[in-house]
N, C-alpha and C. Protein backbone atom coordinates (compact mmCIF):
# COMPACT_ATOMS: atom_id res chain seq x y z
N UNK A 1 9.09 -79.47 -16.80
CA UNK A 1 9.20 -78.50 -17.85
C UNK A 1 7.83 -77.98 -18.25
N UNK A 2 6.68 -78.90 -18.40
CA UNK A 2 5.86 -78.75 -18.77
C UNK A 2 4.80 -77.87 -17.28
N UNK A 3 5.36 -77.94 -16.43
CA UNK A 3 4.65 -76.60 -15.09
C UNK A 3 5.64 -75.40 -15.17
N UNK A 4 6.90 -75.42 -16.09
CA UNK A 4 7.19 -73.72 -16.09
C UNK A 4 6.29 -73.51 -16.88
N UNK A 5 6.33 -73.87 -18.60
CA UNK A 5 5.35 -73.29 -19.29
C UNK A 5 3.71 -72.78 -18.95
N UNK A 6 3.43 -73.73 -18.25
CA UNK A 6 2.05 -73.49 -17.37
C UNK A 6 2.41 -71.95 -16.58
N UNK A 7 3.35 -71.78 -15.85
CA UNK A 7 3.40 -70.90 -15.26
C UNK A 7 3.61 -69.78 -16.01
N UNK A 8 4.87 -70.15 -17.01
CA UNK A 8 5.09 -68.98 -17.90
C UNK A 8 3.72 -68.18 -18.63
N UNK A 9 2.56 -69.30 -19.13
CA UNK A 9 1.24 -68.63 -19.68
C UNK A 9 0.65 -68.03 -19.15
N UNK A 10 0.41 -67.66 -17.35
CA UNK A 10 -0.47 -66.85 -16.65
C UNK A 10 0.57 -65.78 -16.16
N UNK A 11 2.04 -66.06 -16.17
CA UNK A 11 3.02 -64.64 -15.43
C UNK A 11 3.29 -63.97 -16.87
N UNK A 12 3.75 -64.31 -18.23
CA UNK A 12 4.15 -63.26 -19.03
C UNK A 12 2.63 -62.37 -19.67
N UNK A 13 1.71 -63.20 -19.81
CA UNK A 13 0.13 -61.94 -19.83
C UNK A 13 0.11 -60.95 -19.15
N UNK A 14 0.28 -61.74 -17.40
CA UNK A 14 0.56 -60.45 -16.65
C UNK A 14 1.28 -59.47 -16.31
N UNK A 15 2.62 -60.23 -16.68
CA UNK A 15 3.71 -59.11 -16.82
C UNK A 15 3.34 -58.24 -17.84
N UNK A 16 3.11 -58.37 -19.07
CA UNK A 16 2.78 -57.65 -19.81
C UNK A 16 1.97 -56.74 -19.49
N UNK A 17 0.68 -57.09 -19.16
CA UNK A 17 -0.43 -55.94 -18.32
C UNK A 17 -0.15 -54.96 -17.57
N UNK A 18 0.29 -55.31 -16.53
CA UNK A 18 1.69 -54.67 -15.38
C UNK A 18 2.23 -53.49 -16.26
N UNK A 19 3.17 -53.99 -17.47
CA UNK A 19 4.01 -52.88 -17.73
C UNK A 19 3.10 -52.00 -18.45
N UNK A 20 2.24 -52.00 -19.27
CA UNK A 20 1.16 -51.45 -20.07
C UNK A 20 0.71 -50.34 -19.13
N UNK A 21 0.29 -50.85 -17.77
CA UNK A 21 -0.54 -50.04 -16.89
C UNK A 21 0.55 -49.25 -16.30
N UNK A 22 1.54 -50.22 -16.08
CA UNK A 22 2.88 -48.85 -15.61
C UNK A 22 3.18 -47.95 -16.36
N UNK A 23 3.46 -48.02 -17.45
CA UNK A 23 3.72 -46.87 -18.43
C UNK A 23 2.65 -45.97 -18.76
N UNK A 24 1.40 -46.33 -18.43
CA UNK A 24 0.66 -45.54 -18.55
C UNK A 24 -0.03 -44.12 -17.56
N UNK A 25 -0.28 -44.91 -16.21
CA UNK A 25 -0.14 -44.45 -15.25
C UNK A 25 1.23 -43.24 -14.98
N UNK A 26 2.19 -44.05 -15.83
CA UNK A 26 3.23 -42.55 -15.27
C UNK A 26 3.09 -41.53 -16.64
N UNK A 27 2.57 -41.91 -17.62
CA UNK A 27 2.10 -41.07 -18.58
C UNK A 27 1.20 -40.12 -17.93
N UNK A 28 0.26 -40.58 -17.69
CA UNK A 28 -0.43 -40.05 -16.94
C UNK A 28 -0.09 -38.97 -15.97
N UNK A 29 0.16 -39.28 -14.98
CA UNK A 29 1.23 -38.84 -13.77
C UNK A 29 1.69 -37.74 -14.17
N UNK A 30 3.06 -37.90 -15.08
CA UNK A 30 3.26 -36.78 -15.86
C UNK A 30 2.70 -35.36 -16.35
N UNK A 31 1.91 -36.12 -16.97
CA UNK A 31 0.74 -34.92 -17.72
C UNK A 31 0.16 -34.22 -16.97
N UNK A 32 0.29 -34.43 -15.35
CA UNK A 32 -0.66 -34.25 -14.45
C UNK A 32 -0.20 -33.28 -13.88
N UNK A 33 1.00 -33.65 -13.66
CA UNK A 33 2.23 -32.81 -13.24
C UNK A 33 2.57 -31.60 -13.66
N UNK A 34 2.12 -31.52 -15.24
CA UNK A 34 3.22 -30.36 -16.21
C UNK A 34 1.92 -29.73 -16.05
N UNK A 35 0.63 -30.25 -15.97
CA UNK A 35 -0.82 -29.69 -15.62
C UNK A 35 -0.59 -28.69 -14.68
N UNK A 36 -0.52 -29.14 -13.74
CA UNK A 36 -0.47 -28.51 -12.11
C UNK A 36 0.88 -27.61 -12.01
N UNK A 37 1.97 -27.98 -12.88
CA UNK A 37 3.17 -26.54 -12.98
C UNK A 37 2.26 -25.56 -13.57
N UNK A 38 1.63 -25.54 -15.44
CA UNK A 38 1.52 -24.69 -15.74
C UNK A 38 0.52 -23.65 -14.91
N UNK A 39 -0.78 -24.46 -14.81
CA UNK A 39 -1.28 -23.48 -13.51
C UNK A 39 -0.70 -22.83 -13.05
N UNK A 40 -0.18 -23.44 -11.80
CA UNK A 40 0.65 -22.83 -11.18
C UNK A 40 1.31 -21.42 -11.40
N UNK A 41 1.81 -21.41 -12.69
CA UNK A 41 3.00 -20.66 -13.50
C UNK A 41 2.05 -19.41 -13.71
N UNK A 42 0.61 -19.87 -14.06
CA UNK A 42 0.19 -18.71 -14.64
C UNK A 42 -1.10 -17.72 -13.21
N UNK A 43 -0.90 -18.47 -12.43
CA UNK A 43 -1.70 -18.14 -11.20
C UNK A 43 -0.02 -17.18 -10.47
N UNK A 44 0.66 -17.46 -10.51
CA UNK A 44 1.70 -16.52 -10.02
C UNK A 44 2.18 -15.45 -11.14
N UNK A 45 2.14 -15.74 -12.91
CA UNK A 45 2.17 -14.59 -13.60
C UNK A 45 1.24 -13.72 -12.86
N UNK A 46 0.00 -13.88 -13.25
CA UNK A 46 -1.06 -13.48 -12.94
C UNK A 46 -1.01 -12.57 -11.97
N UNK A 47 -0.39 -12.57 -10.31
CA UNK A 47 -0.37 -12.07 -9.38
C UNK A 47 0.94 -10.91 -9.20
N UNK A 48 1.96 -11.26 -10.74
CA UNK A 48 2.92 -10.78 -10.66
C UNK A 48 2.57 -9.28 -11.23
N UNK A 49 1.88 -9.21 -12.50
CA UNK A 49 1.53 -8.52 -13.12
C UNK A 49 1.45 -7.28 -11.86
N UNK A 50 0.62 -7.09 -11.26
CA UNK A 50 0.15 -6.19 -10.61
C UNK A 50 1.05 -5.03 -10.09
N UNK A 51 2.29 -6.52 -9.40
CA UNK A 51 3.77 -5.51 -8.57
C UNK A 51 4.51 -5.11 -9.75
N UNK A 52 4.37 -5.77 -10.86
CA UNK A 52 5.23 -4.81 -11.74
C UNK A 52 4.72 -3.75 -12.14
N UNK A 53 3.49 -3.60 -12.58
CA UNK A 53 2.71 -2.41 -12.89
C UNK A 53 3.07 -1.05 -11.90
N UNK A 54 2.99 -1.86 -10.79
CA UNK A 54 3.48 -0.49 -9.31
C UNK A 54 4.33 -0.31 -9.39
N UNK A 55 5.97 -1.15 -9.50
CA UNK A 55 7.47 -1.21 -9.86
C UNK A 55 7.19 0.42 -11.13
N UNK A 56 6.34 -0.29 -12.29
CA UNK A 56 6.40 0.98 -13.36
C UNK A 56 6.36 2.22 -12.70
N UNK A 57 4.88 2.69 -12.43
CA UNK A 57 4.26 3.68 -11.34
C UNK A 57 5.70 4.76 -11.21
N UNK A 58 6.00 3.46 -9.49
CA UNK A 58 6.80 4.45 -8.97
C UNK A 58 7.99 4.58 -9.82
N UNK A 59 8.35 3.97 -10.73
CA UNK A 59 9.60 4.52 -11.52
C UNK A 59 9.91 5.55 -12.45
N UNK A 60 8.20 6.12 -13.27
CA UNK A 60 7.96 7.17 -13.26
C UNK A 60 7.90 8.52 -13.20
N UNK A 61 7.47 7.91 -11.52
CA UNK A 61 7.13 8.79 -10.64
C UNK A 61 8.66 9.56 -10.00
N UNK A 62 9.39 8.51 -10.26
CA UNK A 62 10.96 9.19 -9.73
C UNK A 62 11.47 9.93 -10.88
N UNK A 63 11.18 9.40 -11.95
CA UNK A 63 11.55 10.40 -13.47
C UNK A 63 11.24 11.50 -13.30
N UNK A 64 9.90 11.74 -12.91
CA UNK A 64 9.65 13.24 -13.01
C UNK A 64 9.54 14.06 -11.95
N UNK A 65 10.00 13.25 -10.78
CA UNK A 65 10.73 13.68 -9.53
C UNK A 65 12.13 14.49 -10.00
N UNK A 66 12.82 13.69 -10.54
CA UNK A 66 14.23 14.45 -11.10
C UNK A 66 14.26 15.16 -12.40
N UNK A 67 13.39 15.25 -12.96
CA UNK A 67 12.88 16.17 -14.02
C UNK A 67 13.12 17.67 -13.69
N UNK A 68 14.46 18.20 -14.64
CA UNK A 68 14.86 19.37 -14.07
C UNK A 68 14.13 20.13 -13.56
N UNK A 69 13.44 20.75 -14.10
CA UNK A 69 12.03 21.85 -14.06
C UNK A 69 11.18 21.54 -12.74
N UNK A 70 10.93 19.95 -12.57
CA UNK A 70 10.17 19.59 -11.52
C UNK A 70 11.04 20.16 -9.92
N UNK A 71 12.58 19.65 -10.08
CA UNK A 71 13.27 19.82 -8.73
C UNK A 71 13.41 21.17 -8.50
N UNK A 72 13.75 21.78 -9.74
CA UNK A 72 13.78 23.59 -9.61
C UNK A 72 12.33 24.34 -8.90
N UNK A 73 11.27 23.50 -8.89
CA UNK A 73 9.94 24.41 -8.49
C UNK A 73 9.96 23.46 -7.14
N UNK A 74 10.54 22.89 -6.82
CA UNK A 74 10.21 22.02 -5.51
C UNK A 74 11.24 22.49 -4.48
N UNK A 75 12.68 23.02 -5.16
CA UNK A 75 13.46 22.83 -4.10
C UNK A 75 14.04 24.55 -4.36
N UNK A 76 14.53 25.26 -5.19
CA UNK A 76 14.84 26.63 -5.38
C UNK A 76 14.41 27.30 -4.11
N UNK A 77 14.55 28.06 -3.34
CA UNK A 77 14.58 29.11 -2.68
C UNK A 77 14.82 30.10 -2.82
N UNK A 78 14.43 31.72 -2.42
CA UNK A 78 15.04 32.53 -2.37
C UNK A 78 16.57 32.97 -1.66
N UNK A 79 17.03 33.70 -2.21
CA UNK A 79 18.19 33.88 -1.87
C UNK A 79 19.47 32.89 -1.95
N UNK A 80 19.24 31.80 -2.84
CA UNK A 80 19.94 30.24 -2.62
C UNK A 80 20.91 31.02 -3.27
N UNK A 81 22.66 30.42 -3.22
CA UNK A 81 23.61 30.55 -4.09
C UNK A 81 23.66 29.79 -5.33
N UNK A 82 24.59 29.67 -6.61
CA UNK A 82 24.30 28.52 -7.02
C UNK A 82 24.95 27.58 -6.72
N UNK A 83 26.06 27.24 -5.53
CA UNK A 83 26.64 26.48 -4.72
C UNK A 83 25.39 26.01 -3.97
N UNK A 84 24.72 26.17 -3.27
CA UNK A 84 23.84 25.66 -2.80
C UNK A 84 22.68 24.95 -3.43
N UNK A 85 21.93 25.95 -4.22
CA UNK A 85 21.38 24.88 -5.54
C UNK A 85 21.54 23.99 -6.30
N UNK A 86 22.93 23.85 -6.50
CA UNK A 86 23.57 22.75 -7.24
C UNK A 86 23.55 21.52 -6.25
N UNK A 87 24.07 22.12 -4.88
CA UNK A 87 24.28 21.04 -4.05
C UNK A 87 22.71 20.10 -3.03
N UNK A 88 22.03 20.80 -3.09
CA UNK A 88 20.77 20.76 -3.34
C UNK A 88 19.97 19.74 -4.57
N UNK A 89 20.26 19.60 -5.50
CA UNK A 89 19.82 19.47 -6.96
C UNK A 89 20.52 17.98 -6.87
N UNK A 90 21.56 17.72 -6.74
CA UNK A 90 22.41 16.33 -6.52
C UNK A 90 21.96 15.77 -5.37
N UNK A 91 22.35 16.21 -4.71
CA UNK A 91 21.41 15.45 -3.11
C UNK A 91 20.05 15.16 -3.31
N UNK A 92 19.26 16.02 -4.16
CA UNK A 92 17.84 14.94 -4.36
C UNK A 92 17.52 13.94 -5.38
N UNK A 93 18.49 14.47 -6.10
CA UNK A 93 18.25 13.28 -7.48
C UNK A 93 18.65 12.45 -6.85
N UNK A 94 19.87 12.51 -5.97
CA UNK A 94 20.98 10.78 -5.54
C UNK A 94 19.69 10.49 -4.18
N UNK A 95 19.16 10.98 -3.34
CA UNK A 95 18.34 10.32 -2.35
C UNK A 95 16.77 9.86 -3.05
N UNK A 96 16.71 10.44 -4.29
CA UNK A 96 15.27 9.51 -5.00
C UNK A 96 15.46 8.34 -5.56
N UNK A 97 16.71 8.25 -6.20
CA UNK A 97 17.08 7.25 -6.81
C UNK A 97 17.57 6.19 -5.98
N UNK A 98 18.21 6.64 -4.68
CA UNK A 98 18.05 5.60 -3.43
C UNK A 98 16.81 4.69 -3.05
N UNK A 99 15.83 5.68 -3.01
CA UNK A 99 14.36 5.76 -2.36
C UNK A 99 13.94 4.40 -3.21
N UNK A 100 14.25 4.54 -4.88
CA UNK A 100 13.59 3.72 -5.93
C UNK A 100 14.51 2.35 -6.09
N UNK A 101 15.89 2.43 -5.39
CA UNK A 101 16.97 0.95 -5.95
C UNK A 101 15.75 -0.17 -6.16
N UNK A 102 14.79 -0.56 -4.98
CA UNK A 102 14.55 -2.19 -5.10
C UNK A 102 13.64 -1.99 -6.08
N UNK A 103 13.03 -1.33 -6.35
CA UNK A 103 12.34 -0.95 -7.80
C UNK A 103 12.68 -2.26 -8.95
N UNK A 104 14.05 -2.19 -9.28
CA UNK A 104 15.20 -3.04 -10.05
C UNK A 104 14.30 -4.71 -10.55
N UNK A 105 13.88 -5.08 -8.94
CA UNK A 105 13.54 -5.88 -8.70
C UNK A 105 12.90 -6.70 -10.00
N UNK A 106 11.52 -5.63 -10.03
CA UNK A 106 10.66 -6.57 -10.82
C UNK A 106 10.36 -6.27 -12.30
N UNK A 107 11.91 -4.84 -12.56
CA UNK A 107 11.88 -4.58 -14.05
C UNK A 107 12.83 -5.54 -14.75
N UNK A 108 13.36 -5.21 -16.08
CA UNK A 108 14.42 -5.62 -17.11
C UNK A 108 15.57 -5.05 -16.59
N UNK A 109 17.09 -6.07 -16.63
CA UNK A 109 18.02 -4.87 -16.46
C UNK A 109 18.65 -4.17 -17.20
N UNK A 110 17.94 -3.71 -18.87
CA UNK A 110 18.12 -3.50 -19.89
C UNK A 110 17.11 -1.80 -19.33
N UNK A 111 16.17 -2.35 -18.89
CA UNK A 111 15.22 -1.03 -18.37
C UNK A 111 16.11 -0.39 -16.92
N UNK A 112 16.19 -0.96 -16.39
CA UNK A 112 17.26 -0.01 -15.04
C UNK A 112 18.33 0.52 -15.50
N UNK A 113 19.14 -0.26 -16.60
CA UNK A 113 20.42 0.73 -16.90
C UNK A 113 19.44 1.99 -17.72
N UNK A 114 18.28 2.04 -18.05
CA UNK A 114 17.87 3.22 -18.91
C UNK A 114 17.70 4.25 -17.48
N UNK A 115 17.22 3.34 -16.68
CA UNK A 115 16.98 4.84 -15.70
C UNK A 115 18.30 4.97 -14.86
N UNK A 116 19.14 4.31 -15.08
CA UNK A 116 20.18 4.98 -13.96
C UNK A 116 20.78 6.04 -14.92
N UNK A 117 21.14 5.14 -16.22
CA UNK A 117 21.42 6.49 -17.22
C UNK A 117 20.77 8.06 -17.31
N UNK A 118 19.36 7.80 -17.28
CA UNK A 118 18.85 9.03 -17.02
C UNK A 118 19.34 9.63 -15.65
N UNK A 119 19.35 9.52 -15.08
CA UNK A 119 19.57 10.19 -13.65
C UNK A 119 20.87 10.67 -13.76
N UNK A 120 22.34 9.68 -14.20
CA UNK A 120 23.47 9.92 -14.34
C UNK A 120 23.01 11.02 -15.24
N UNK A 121 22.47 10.97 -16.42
CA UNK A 121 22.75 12.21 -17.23
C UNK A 121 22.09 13.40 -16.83
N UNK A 122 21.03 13.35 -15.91
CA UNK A 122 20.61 14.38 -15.08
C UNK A 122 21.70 15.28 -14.26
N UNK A 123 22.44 14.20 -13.36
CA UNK A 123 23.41 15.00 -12.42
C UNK A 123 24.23 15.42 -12.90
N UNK A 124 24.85 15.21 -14.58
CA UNK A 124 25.82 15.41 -15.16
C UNK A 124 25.25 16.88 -15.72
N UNK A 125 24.27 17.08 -16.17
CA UNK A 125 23.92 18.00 -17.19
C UNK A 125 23.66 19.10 -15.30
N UNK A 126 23.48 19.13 -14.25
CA UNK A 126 23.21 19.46 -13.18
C UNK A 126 24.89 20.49 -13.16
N UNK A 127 25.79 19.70 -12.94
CA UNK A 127 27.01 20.10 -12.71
C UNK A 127 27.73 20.47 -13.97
N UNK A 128 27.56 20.33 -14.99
CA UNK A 128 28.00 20.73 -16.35
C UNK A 128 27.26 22.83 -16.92
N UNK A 129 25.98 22.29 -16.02
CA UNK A 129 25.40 24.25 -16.12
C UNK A 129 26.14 24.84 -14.89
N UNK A 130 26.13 24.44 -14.12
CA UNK A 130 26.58 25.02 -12.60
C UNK A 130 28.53 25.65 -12.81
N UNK A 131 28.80 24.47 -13.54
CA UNK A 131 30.29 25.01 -13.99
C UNK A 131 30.37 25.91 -14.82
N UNK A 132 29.67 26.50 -15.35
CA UNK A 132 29.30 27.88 -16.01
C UNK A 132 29.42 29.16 -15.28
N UNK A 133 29.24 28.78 -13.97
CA UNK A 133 28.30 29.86 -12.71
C UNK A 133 29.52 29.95 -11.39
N UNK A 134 30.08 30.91 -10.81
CA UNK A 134 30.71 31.23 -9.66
C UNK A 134 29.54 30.38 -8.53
N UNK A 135 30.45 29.71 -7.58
CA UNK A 135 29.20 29.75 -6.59
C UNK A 135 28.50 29.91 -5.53
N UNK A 136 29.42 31.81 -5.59
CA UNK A 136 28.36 32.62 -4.67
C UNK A 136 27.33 33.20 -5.65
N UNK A 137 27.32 32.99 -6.53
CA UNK A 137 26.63 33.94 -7.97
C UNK A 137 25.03 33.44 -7.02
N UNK A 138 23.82 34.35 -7.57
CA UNK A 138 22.22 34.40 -7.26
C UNK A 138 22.16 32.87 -8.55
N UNK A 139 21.25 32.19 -7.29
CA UNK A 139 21.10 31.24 -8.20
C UNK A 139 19.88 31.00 -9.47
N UNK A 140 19.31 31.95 -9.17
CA UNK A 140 17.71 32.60 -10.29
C UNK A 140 18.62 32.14 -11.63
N UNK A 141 19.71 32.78 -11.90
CA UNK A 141 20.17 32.42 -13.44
C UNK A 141 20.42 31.05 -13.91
N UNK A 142 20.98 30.41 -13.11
CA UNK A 142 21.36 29.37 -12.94
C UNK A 142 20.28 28.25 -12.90
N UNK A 143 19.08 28.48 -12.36
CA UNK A 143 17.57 28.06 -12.35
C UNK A 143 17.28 28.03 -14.08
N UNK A 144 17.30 29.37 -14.38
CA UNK A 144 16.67 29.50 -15.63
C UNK A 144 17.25 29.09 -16.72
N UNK A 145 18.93 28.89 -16.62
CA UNK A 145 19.79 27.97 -17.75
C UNK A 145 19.51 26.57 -17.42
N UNK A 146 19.32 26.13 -16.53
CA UNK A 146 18.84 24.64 -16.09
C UNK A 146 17.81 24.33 -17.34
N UNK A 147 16.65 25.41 -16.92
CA UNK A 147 15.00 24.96 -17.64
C UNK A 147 15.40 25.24 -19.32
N UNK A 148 15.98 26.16 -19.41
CA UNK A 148 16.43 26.45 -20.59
C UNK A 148 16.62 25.49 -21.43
N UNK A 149 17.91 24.80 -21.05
CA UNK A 149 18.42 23.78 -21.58
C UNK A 149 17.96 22.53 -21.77
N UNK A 150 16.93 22.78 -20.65
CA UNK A 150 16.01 21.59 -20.70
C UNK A 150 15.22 21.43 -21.41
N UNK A 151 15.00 22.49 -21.61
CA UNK A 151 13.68 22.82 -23.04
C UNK A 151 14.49 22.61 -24.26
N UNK A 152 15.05 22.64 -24.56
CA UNK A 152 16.18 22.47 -25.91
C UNK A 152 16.27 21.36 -26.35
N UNK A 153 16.24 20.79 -25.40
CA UNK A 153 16.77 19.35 -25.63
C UNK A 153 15.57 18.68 -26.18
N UNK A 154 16.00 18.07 -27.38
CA UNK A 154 14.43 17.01 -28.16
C UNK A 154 14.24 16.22 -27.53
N UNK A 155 15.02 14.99 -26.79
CA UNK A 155 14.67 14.14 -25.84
C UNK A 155 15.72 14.25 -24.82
N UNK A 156 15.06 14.42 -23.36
CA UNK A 156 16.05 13.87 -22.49
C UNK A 156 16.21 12.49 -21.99
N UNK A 157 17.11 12.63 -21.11
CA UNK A 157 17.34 10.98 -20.30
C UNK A 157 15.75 10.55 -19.91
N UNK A 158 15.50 11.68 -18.93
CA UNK A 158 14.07 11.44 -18.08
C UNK A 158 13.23 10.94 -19.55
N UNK A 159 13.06 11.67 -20.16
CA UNK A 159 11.65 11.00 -21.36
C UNK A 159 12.50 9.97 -22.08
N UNK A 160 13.49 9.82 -22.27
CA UNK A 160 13.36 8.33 -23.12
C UNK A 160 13.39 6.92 -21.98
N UNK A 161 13.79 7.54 -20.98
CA UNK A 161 13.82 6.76 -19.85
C UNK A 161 12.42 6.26 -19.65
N UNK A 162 11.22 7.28 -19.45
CA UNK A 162 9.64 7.20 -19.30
C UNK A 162 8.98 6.44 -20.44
N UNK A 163 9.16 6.96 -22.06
CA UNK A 163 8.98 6.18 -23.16
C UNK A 163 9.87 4.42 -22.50
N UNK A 164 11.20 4.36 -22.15
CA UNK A 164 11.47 2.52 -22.15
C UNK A 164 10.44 2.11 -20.79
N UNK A 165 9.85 2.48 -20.12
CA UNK A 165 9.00 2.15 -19.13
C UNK A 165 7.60 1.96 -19.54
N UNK A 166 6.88 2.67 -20.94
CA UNK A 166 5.88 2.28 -21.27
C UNK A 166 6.28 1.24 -21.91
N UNK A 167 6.68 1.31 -22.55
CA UNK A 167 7.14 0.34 -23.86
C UNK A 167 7.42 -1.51 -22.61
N UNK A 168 8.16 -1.10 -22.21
CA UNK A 168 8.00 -2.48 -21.35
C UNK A 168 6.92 -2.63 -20.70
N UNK A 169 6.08 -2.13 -19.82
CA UNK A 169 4.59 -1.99 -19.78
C UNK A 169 3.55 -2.80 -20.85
N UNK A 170 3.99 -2.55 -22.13
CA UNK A 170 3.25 -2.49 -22.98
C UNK A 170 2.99 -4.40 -22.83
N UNK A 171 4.47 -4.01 -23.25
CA UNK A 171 4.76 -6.08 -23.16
C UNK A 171 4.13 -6.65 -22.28
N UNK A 172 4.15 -5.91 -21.01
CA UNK A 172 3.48 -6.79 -19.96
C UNK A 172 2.30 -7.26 -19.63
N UNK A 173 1.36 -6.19 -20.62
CA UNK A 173 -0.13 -5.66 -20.33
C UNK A 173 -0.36 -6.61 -21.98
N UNK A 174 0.57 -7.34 -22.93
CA UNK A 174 0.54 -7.80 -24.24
C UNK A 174 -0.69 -6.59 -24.77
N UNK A 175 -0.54 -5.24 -24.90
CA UNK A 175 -1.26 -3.86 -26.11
C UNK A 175 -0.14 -3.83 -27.07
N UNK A 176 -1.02 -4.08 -27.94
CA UNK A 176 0.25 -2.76 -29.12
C UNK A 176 0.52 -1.71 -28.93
N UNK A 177 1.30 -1.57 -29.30
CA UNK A 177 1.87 -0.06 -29.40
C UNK A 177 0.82 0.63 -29.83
């Protein structure tokens, strides 16, 4: 009896030690760990920043691609019908907005429904003047009720669409307003 106790005095010190250093060590460990995530976390923010900034860019850049006024000086022709202009006018808004889908990617999808909305309300307000118009009619009038209307309008899709693209920007770049 008297050699367990002997034994018991040099194994429970050390057991004790043991667990002290175990728990610590994985304390340790730990900390080391959530160390090397956050890095991590912020070495890939960091790198993210950039593609979203370009994601913004070109999303933009497709706004004022379909920006009435913009497609009317890019694509109008002489002699066009407004059957043809119209059909014209839809076919480029729907192949830019193709061009831009993976865009999606690295925005909000609170910000993509703003730009699909814009575009939808582009092609809508597109075919809503055009139904005004025969369409063998010269399409010059039909051009100029486009811009017209466009000018009228206090905000369109395209600019509040461009305003939710800074504004998320903003967040990203942490500026105030």
């Amino acid at each position: 009896m008297e050699q367990i106790f002997e034994i018991l005095k040099y194994i429970l010190p050390a057991m004790i030690v043991f667990a002290t250093v175990y728990y610590m060590m994985k304390q340790y460990l730990a900390s080391q760990y959530n160390l090397q995530y956050l890095q991590t976390q912020q070495a890939n923010a960091a790198s993210h920043v950039p593609i979203k900034l370009q994601a913004y860019e070109r999303l933009i850049l497709f706004l004022e691609r379909i920006r009435l006024t913009n497609l009317l000086f890019r694509l109008q022709t002489p002699n066009m019908t407004v059957k043809d202009l119209t059909a014209t006018l839809l076919v480029s808004v729907q192949k830019e907005y193709e061009h831009n889908q993976a865009q999606q990617l690295y925005i909000s999808n609170s910000l993509w429904d703003i730009i699909t909305l814009a575009k939808q309300n582009t092609l809508n307000h597109i075919t809503h003047i055009s139904s005004q118009y025969k369409g063998e009619d010269d399409a010059k009038e039909f051009a100029k009720a486009l811009m017209e209307s466009e000018q009228k309008e206090n905000k369109t899709g395209v600019s509040v669409a461009i305003n939710a693209i800074k504004e998320e920007a903003k967040i990203i770049l942490n500026t105030p307003s």
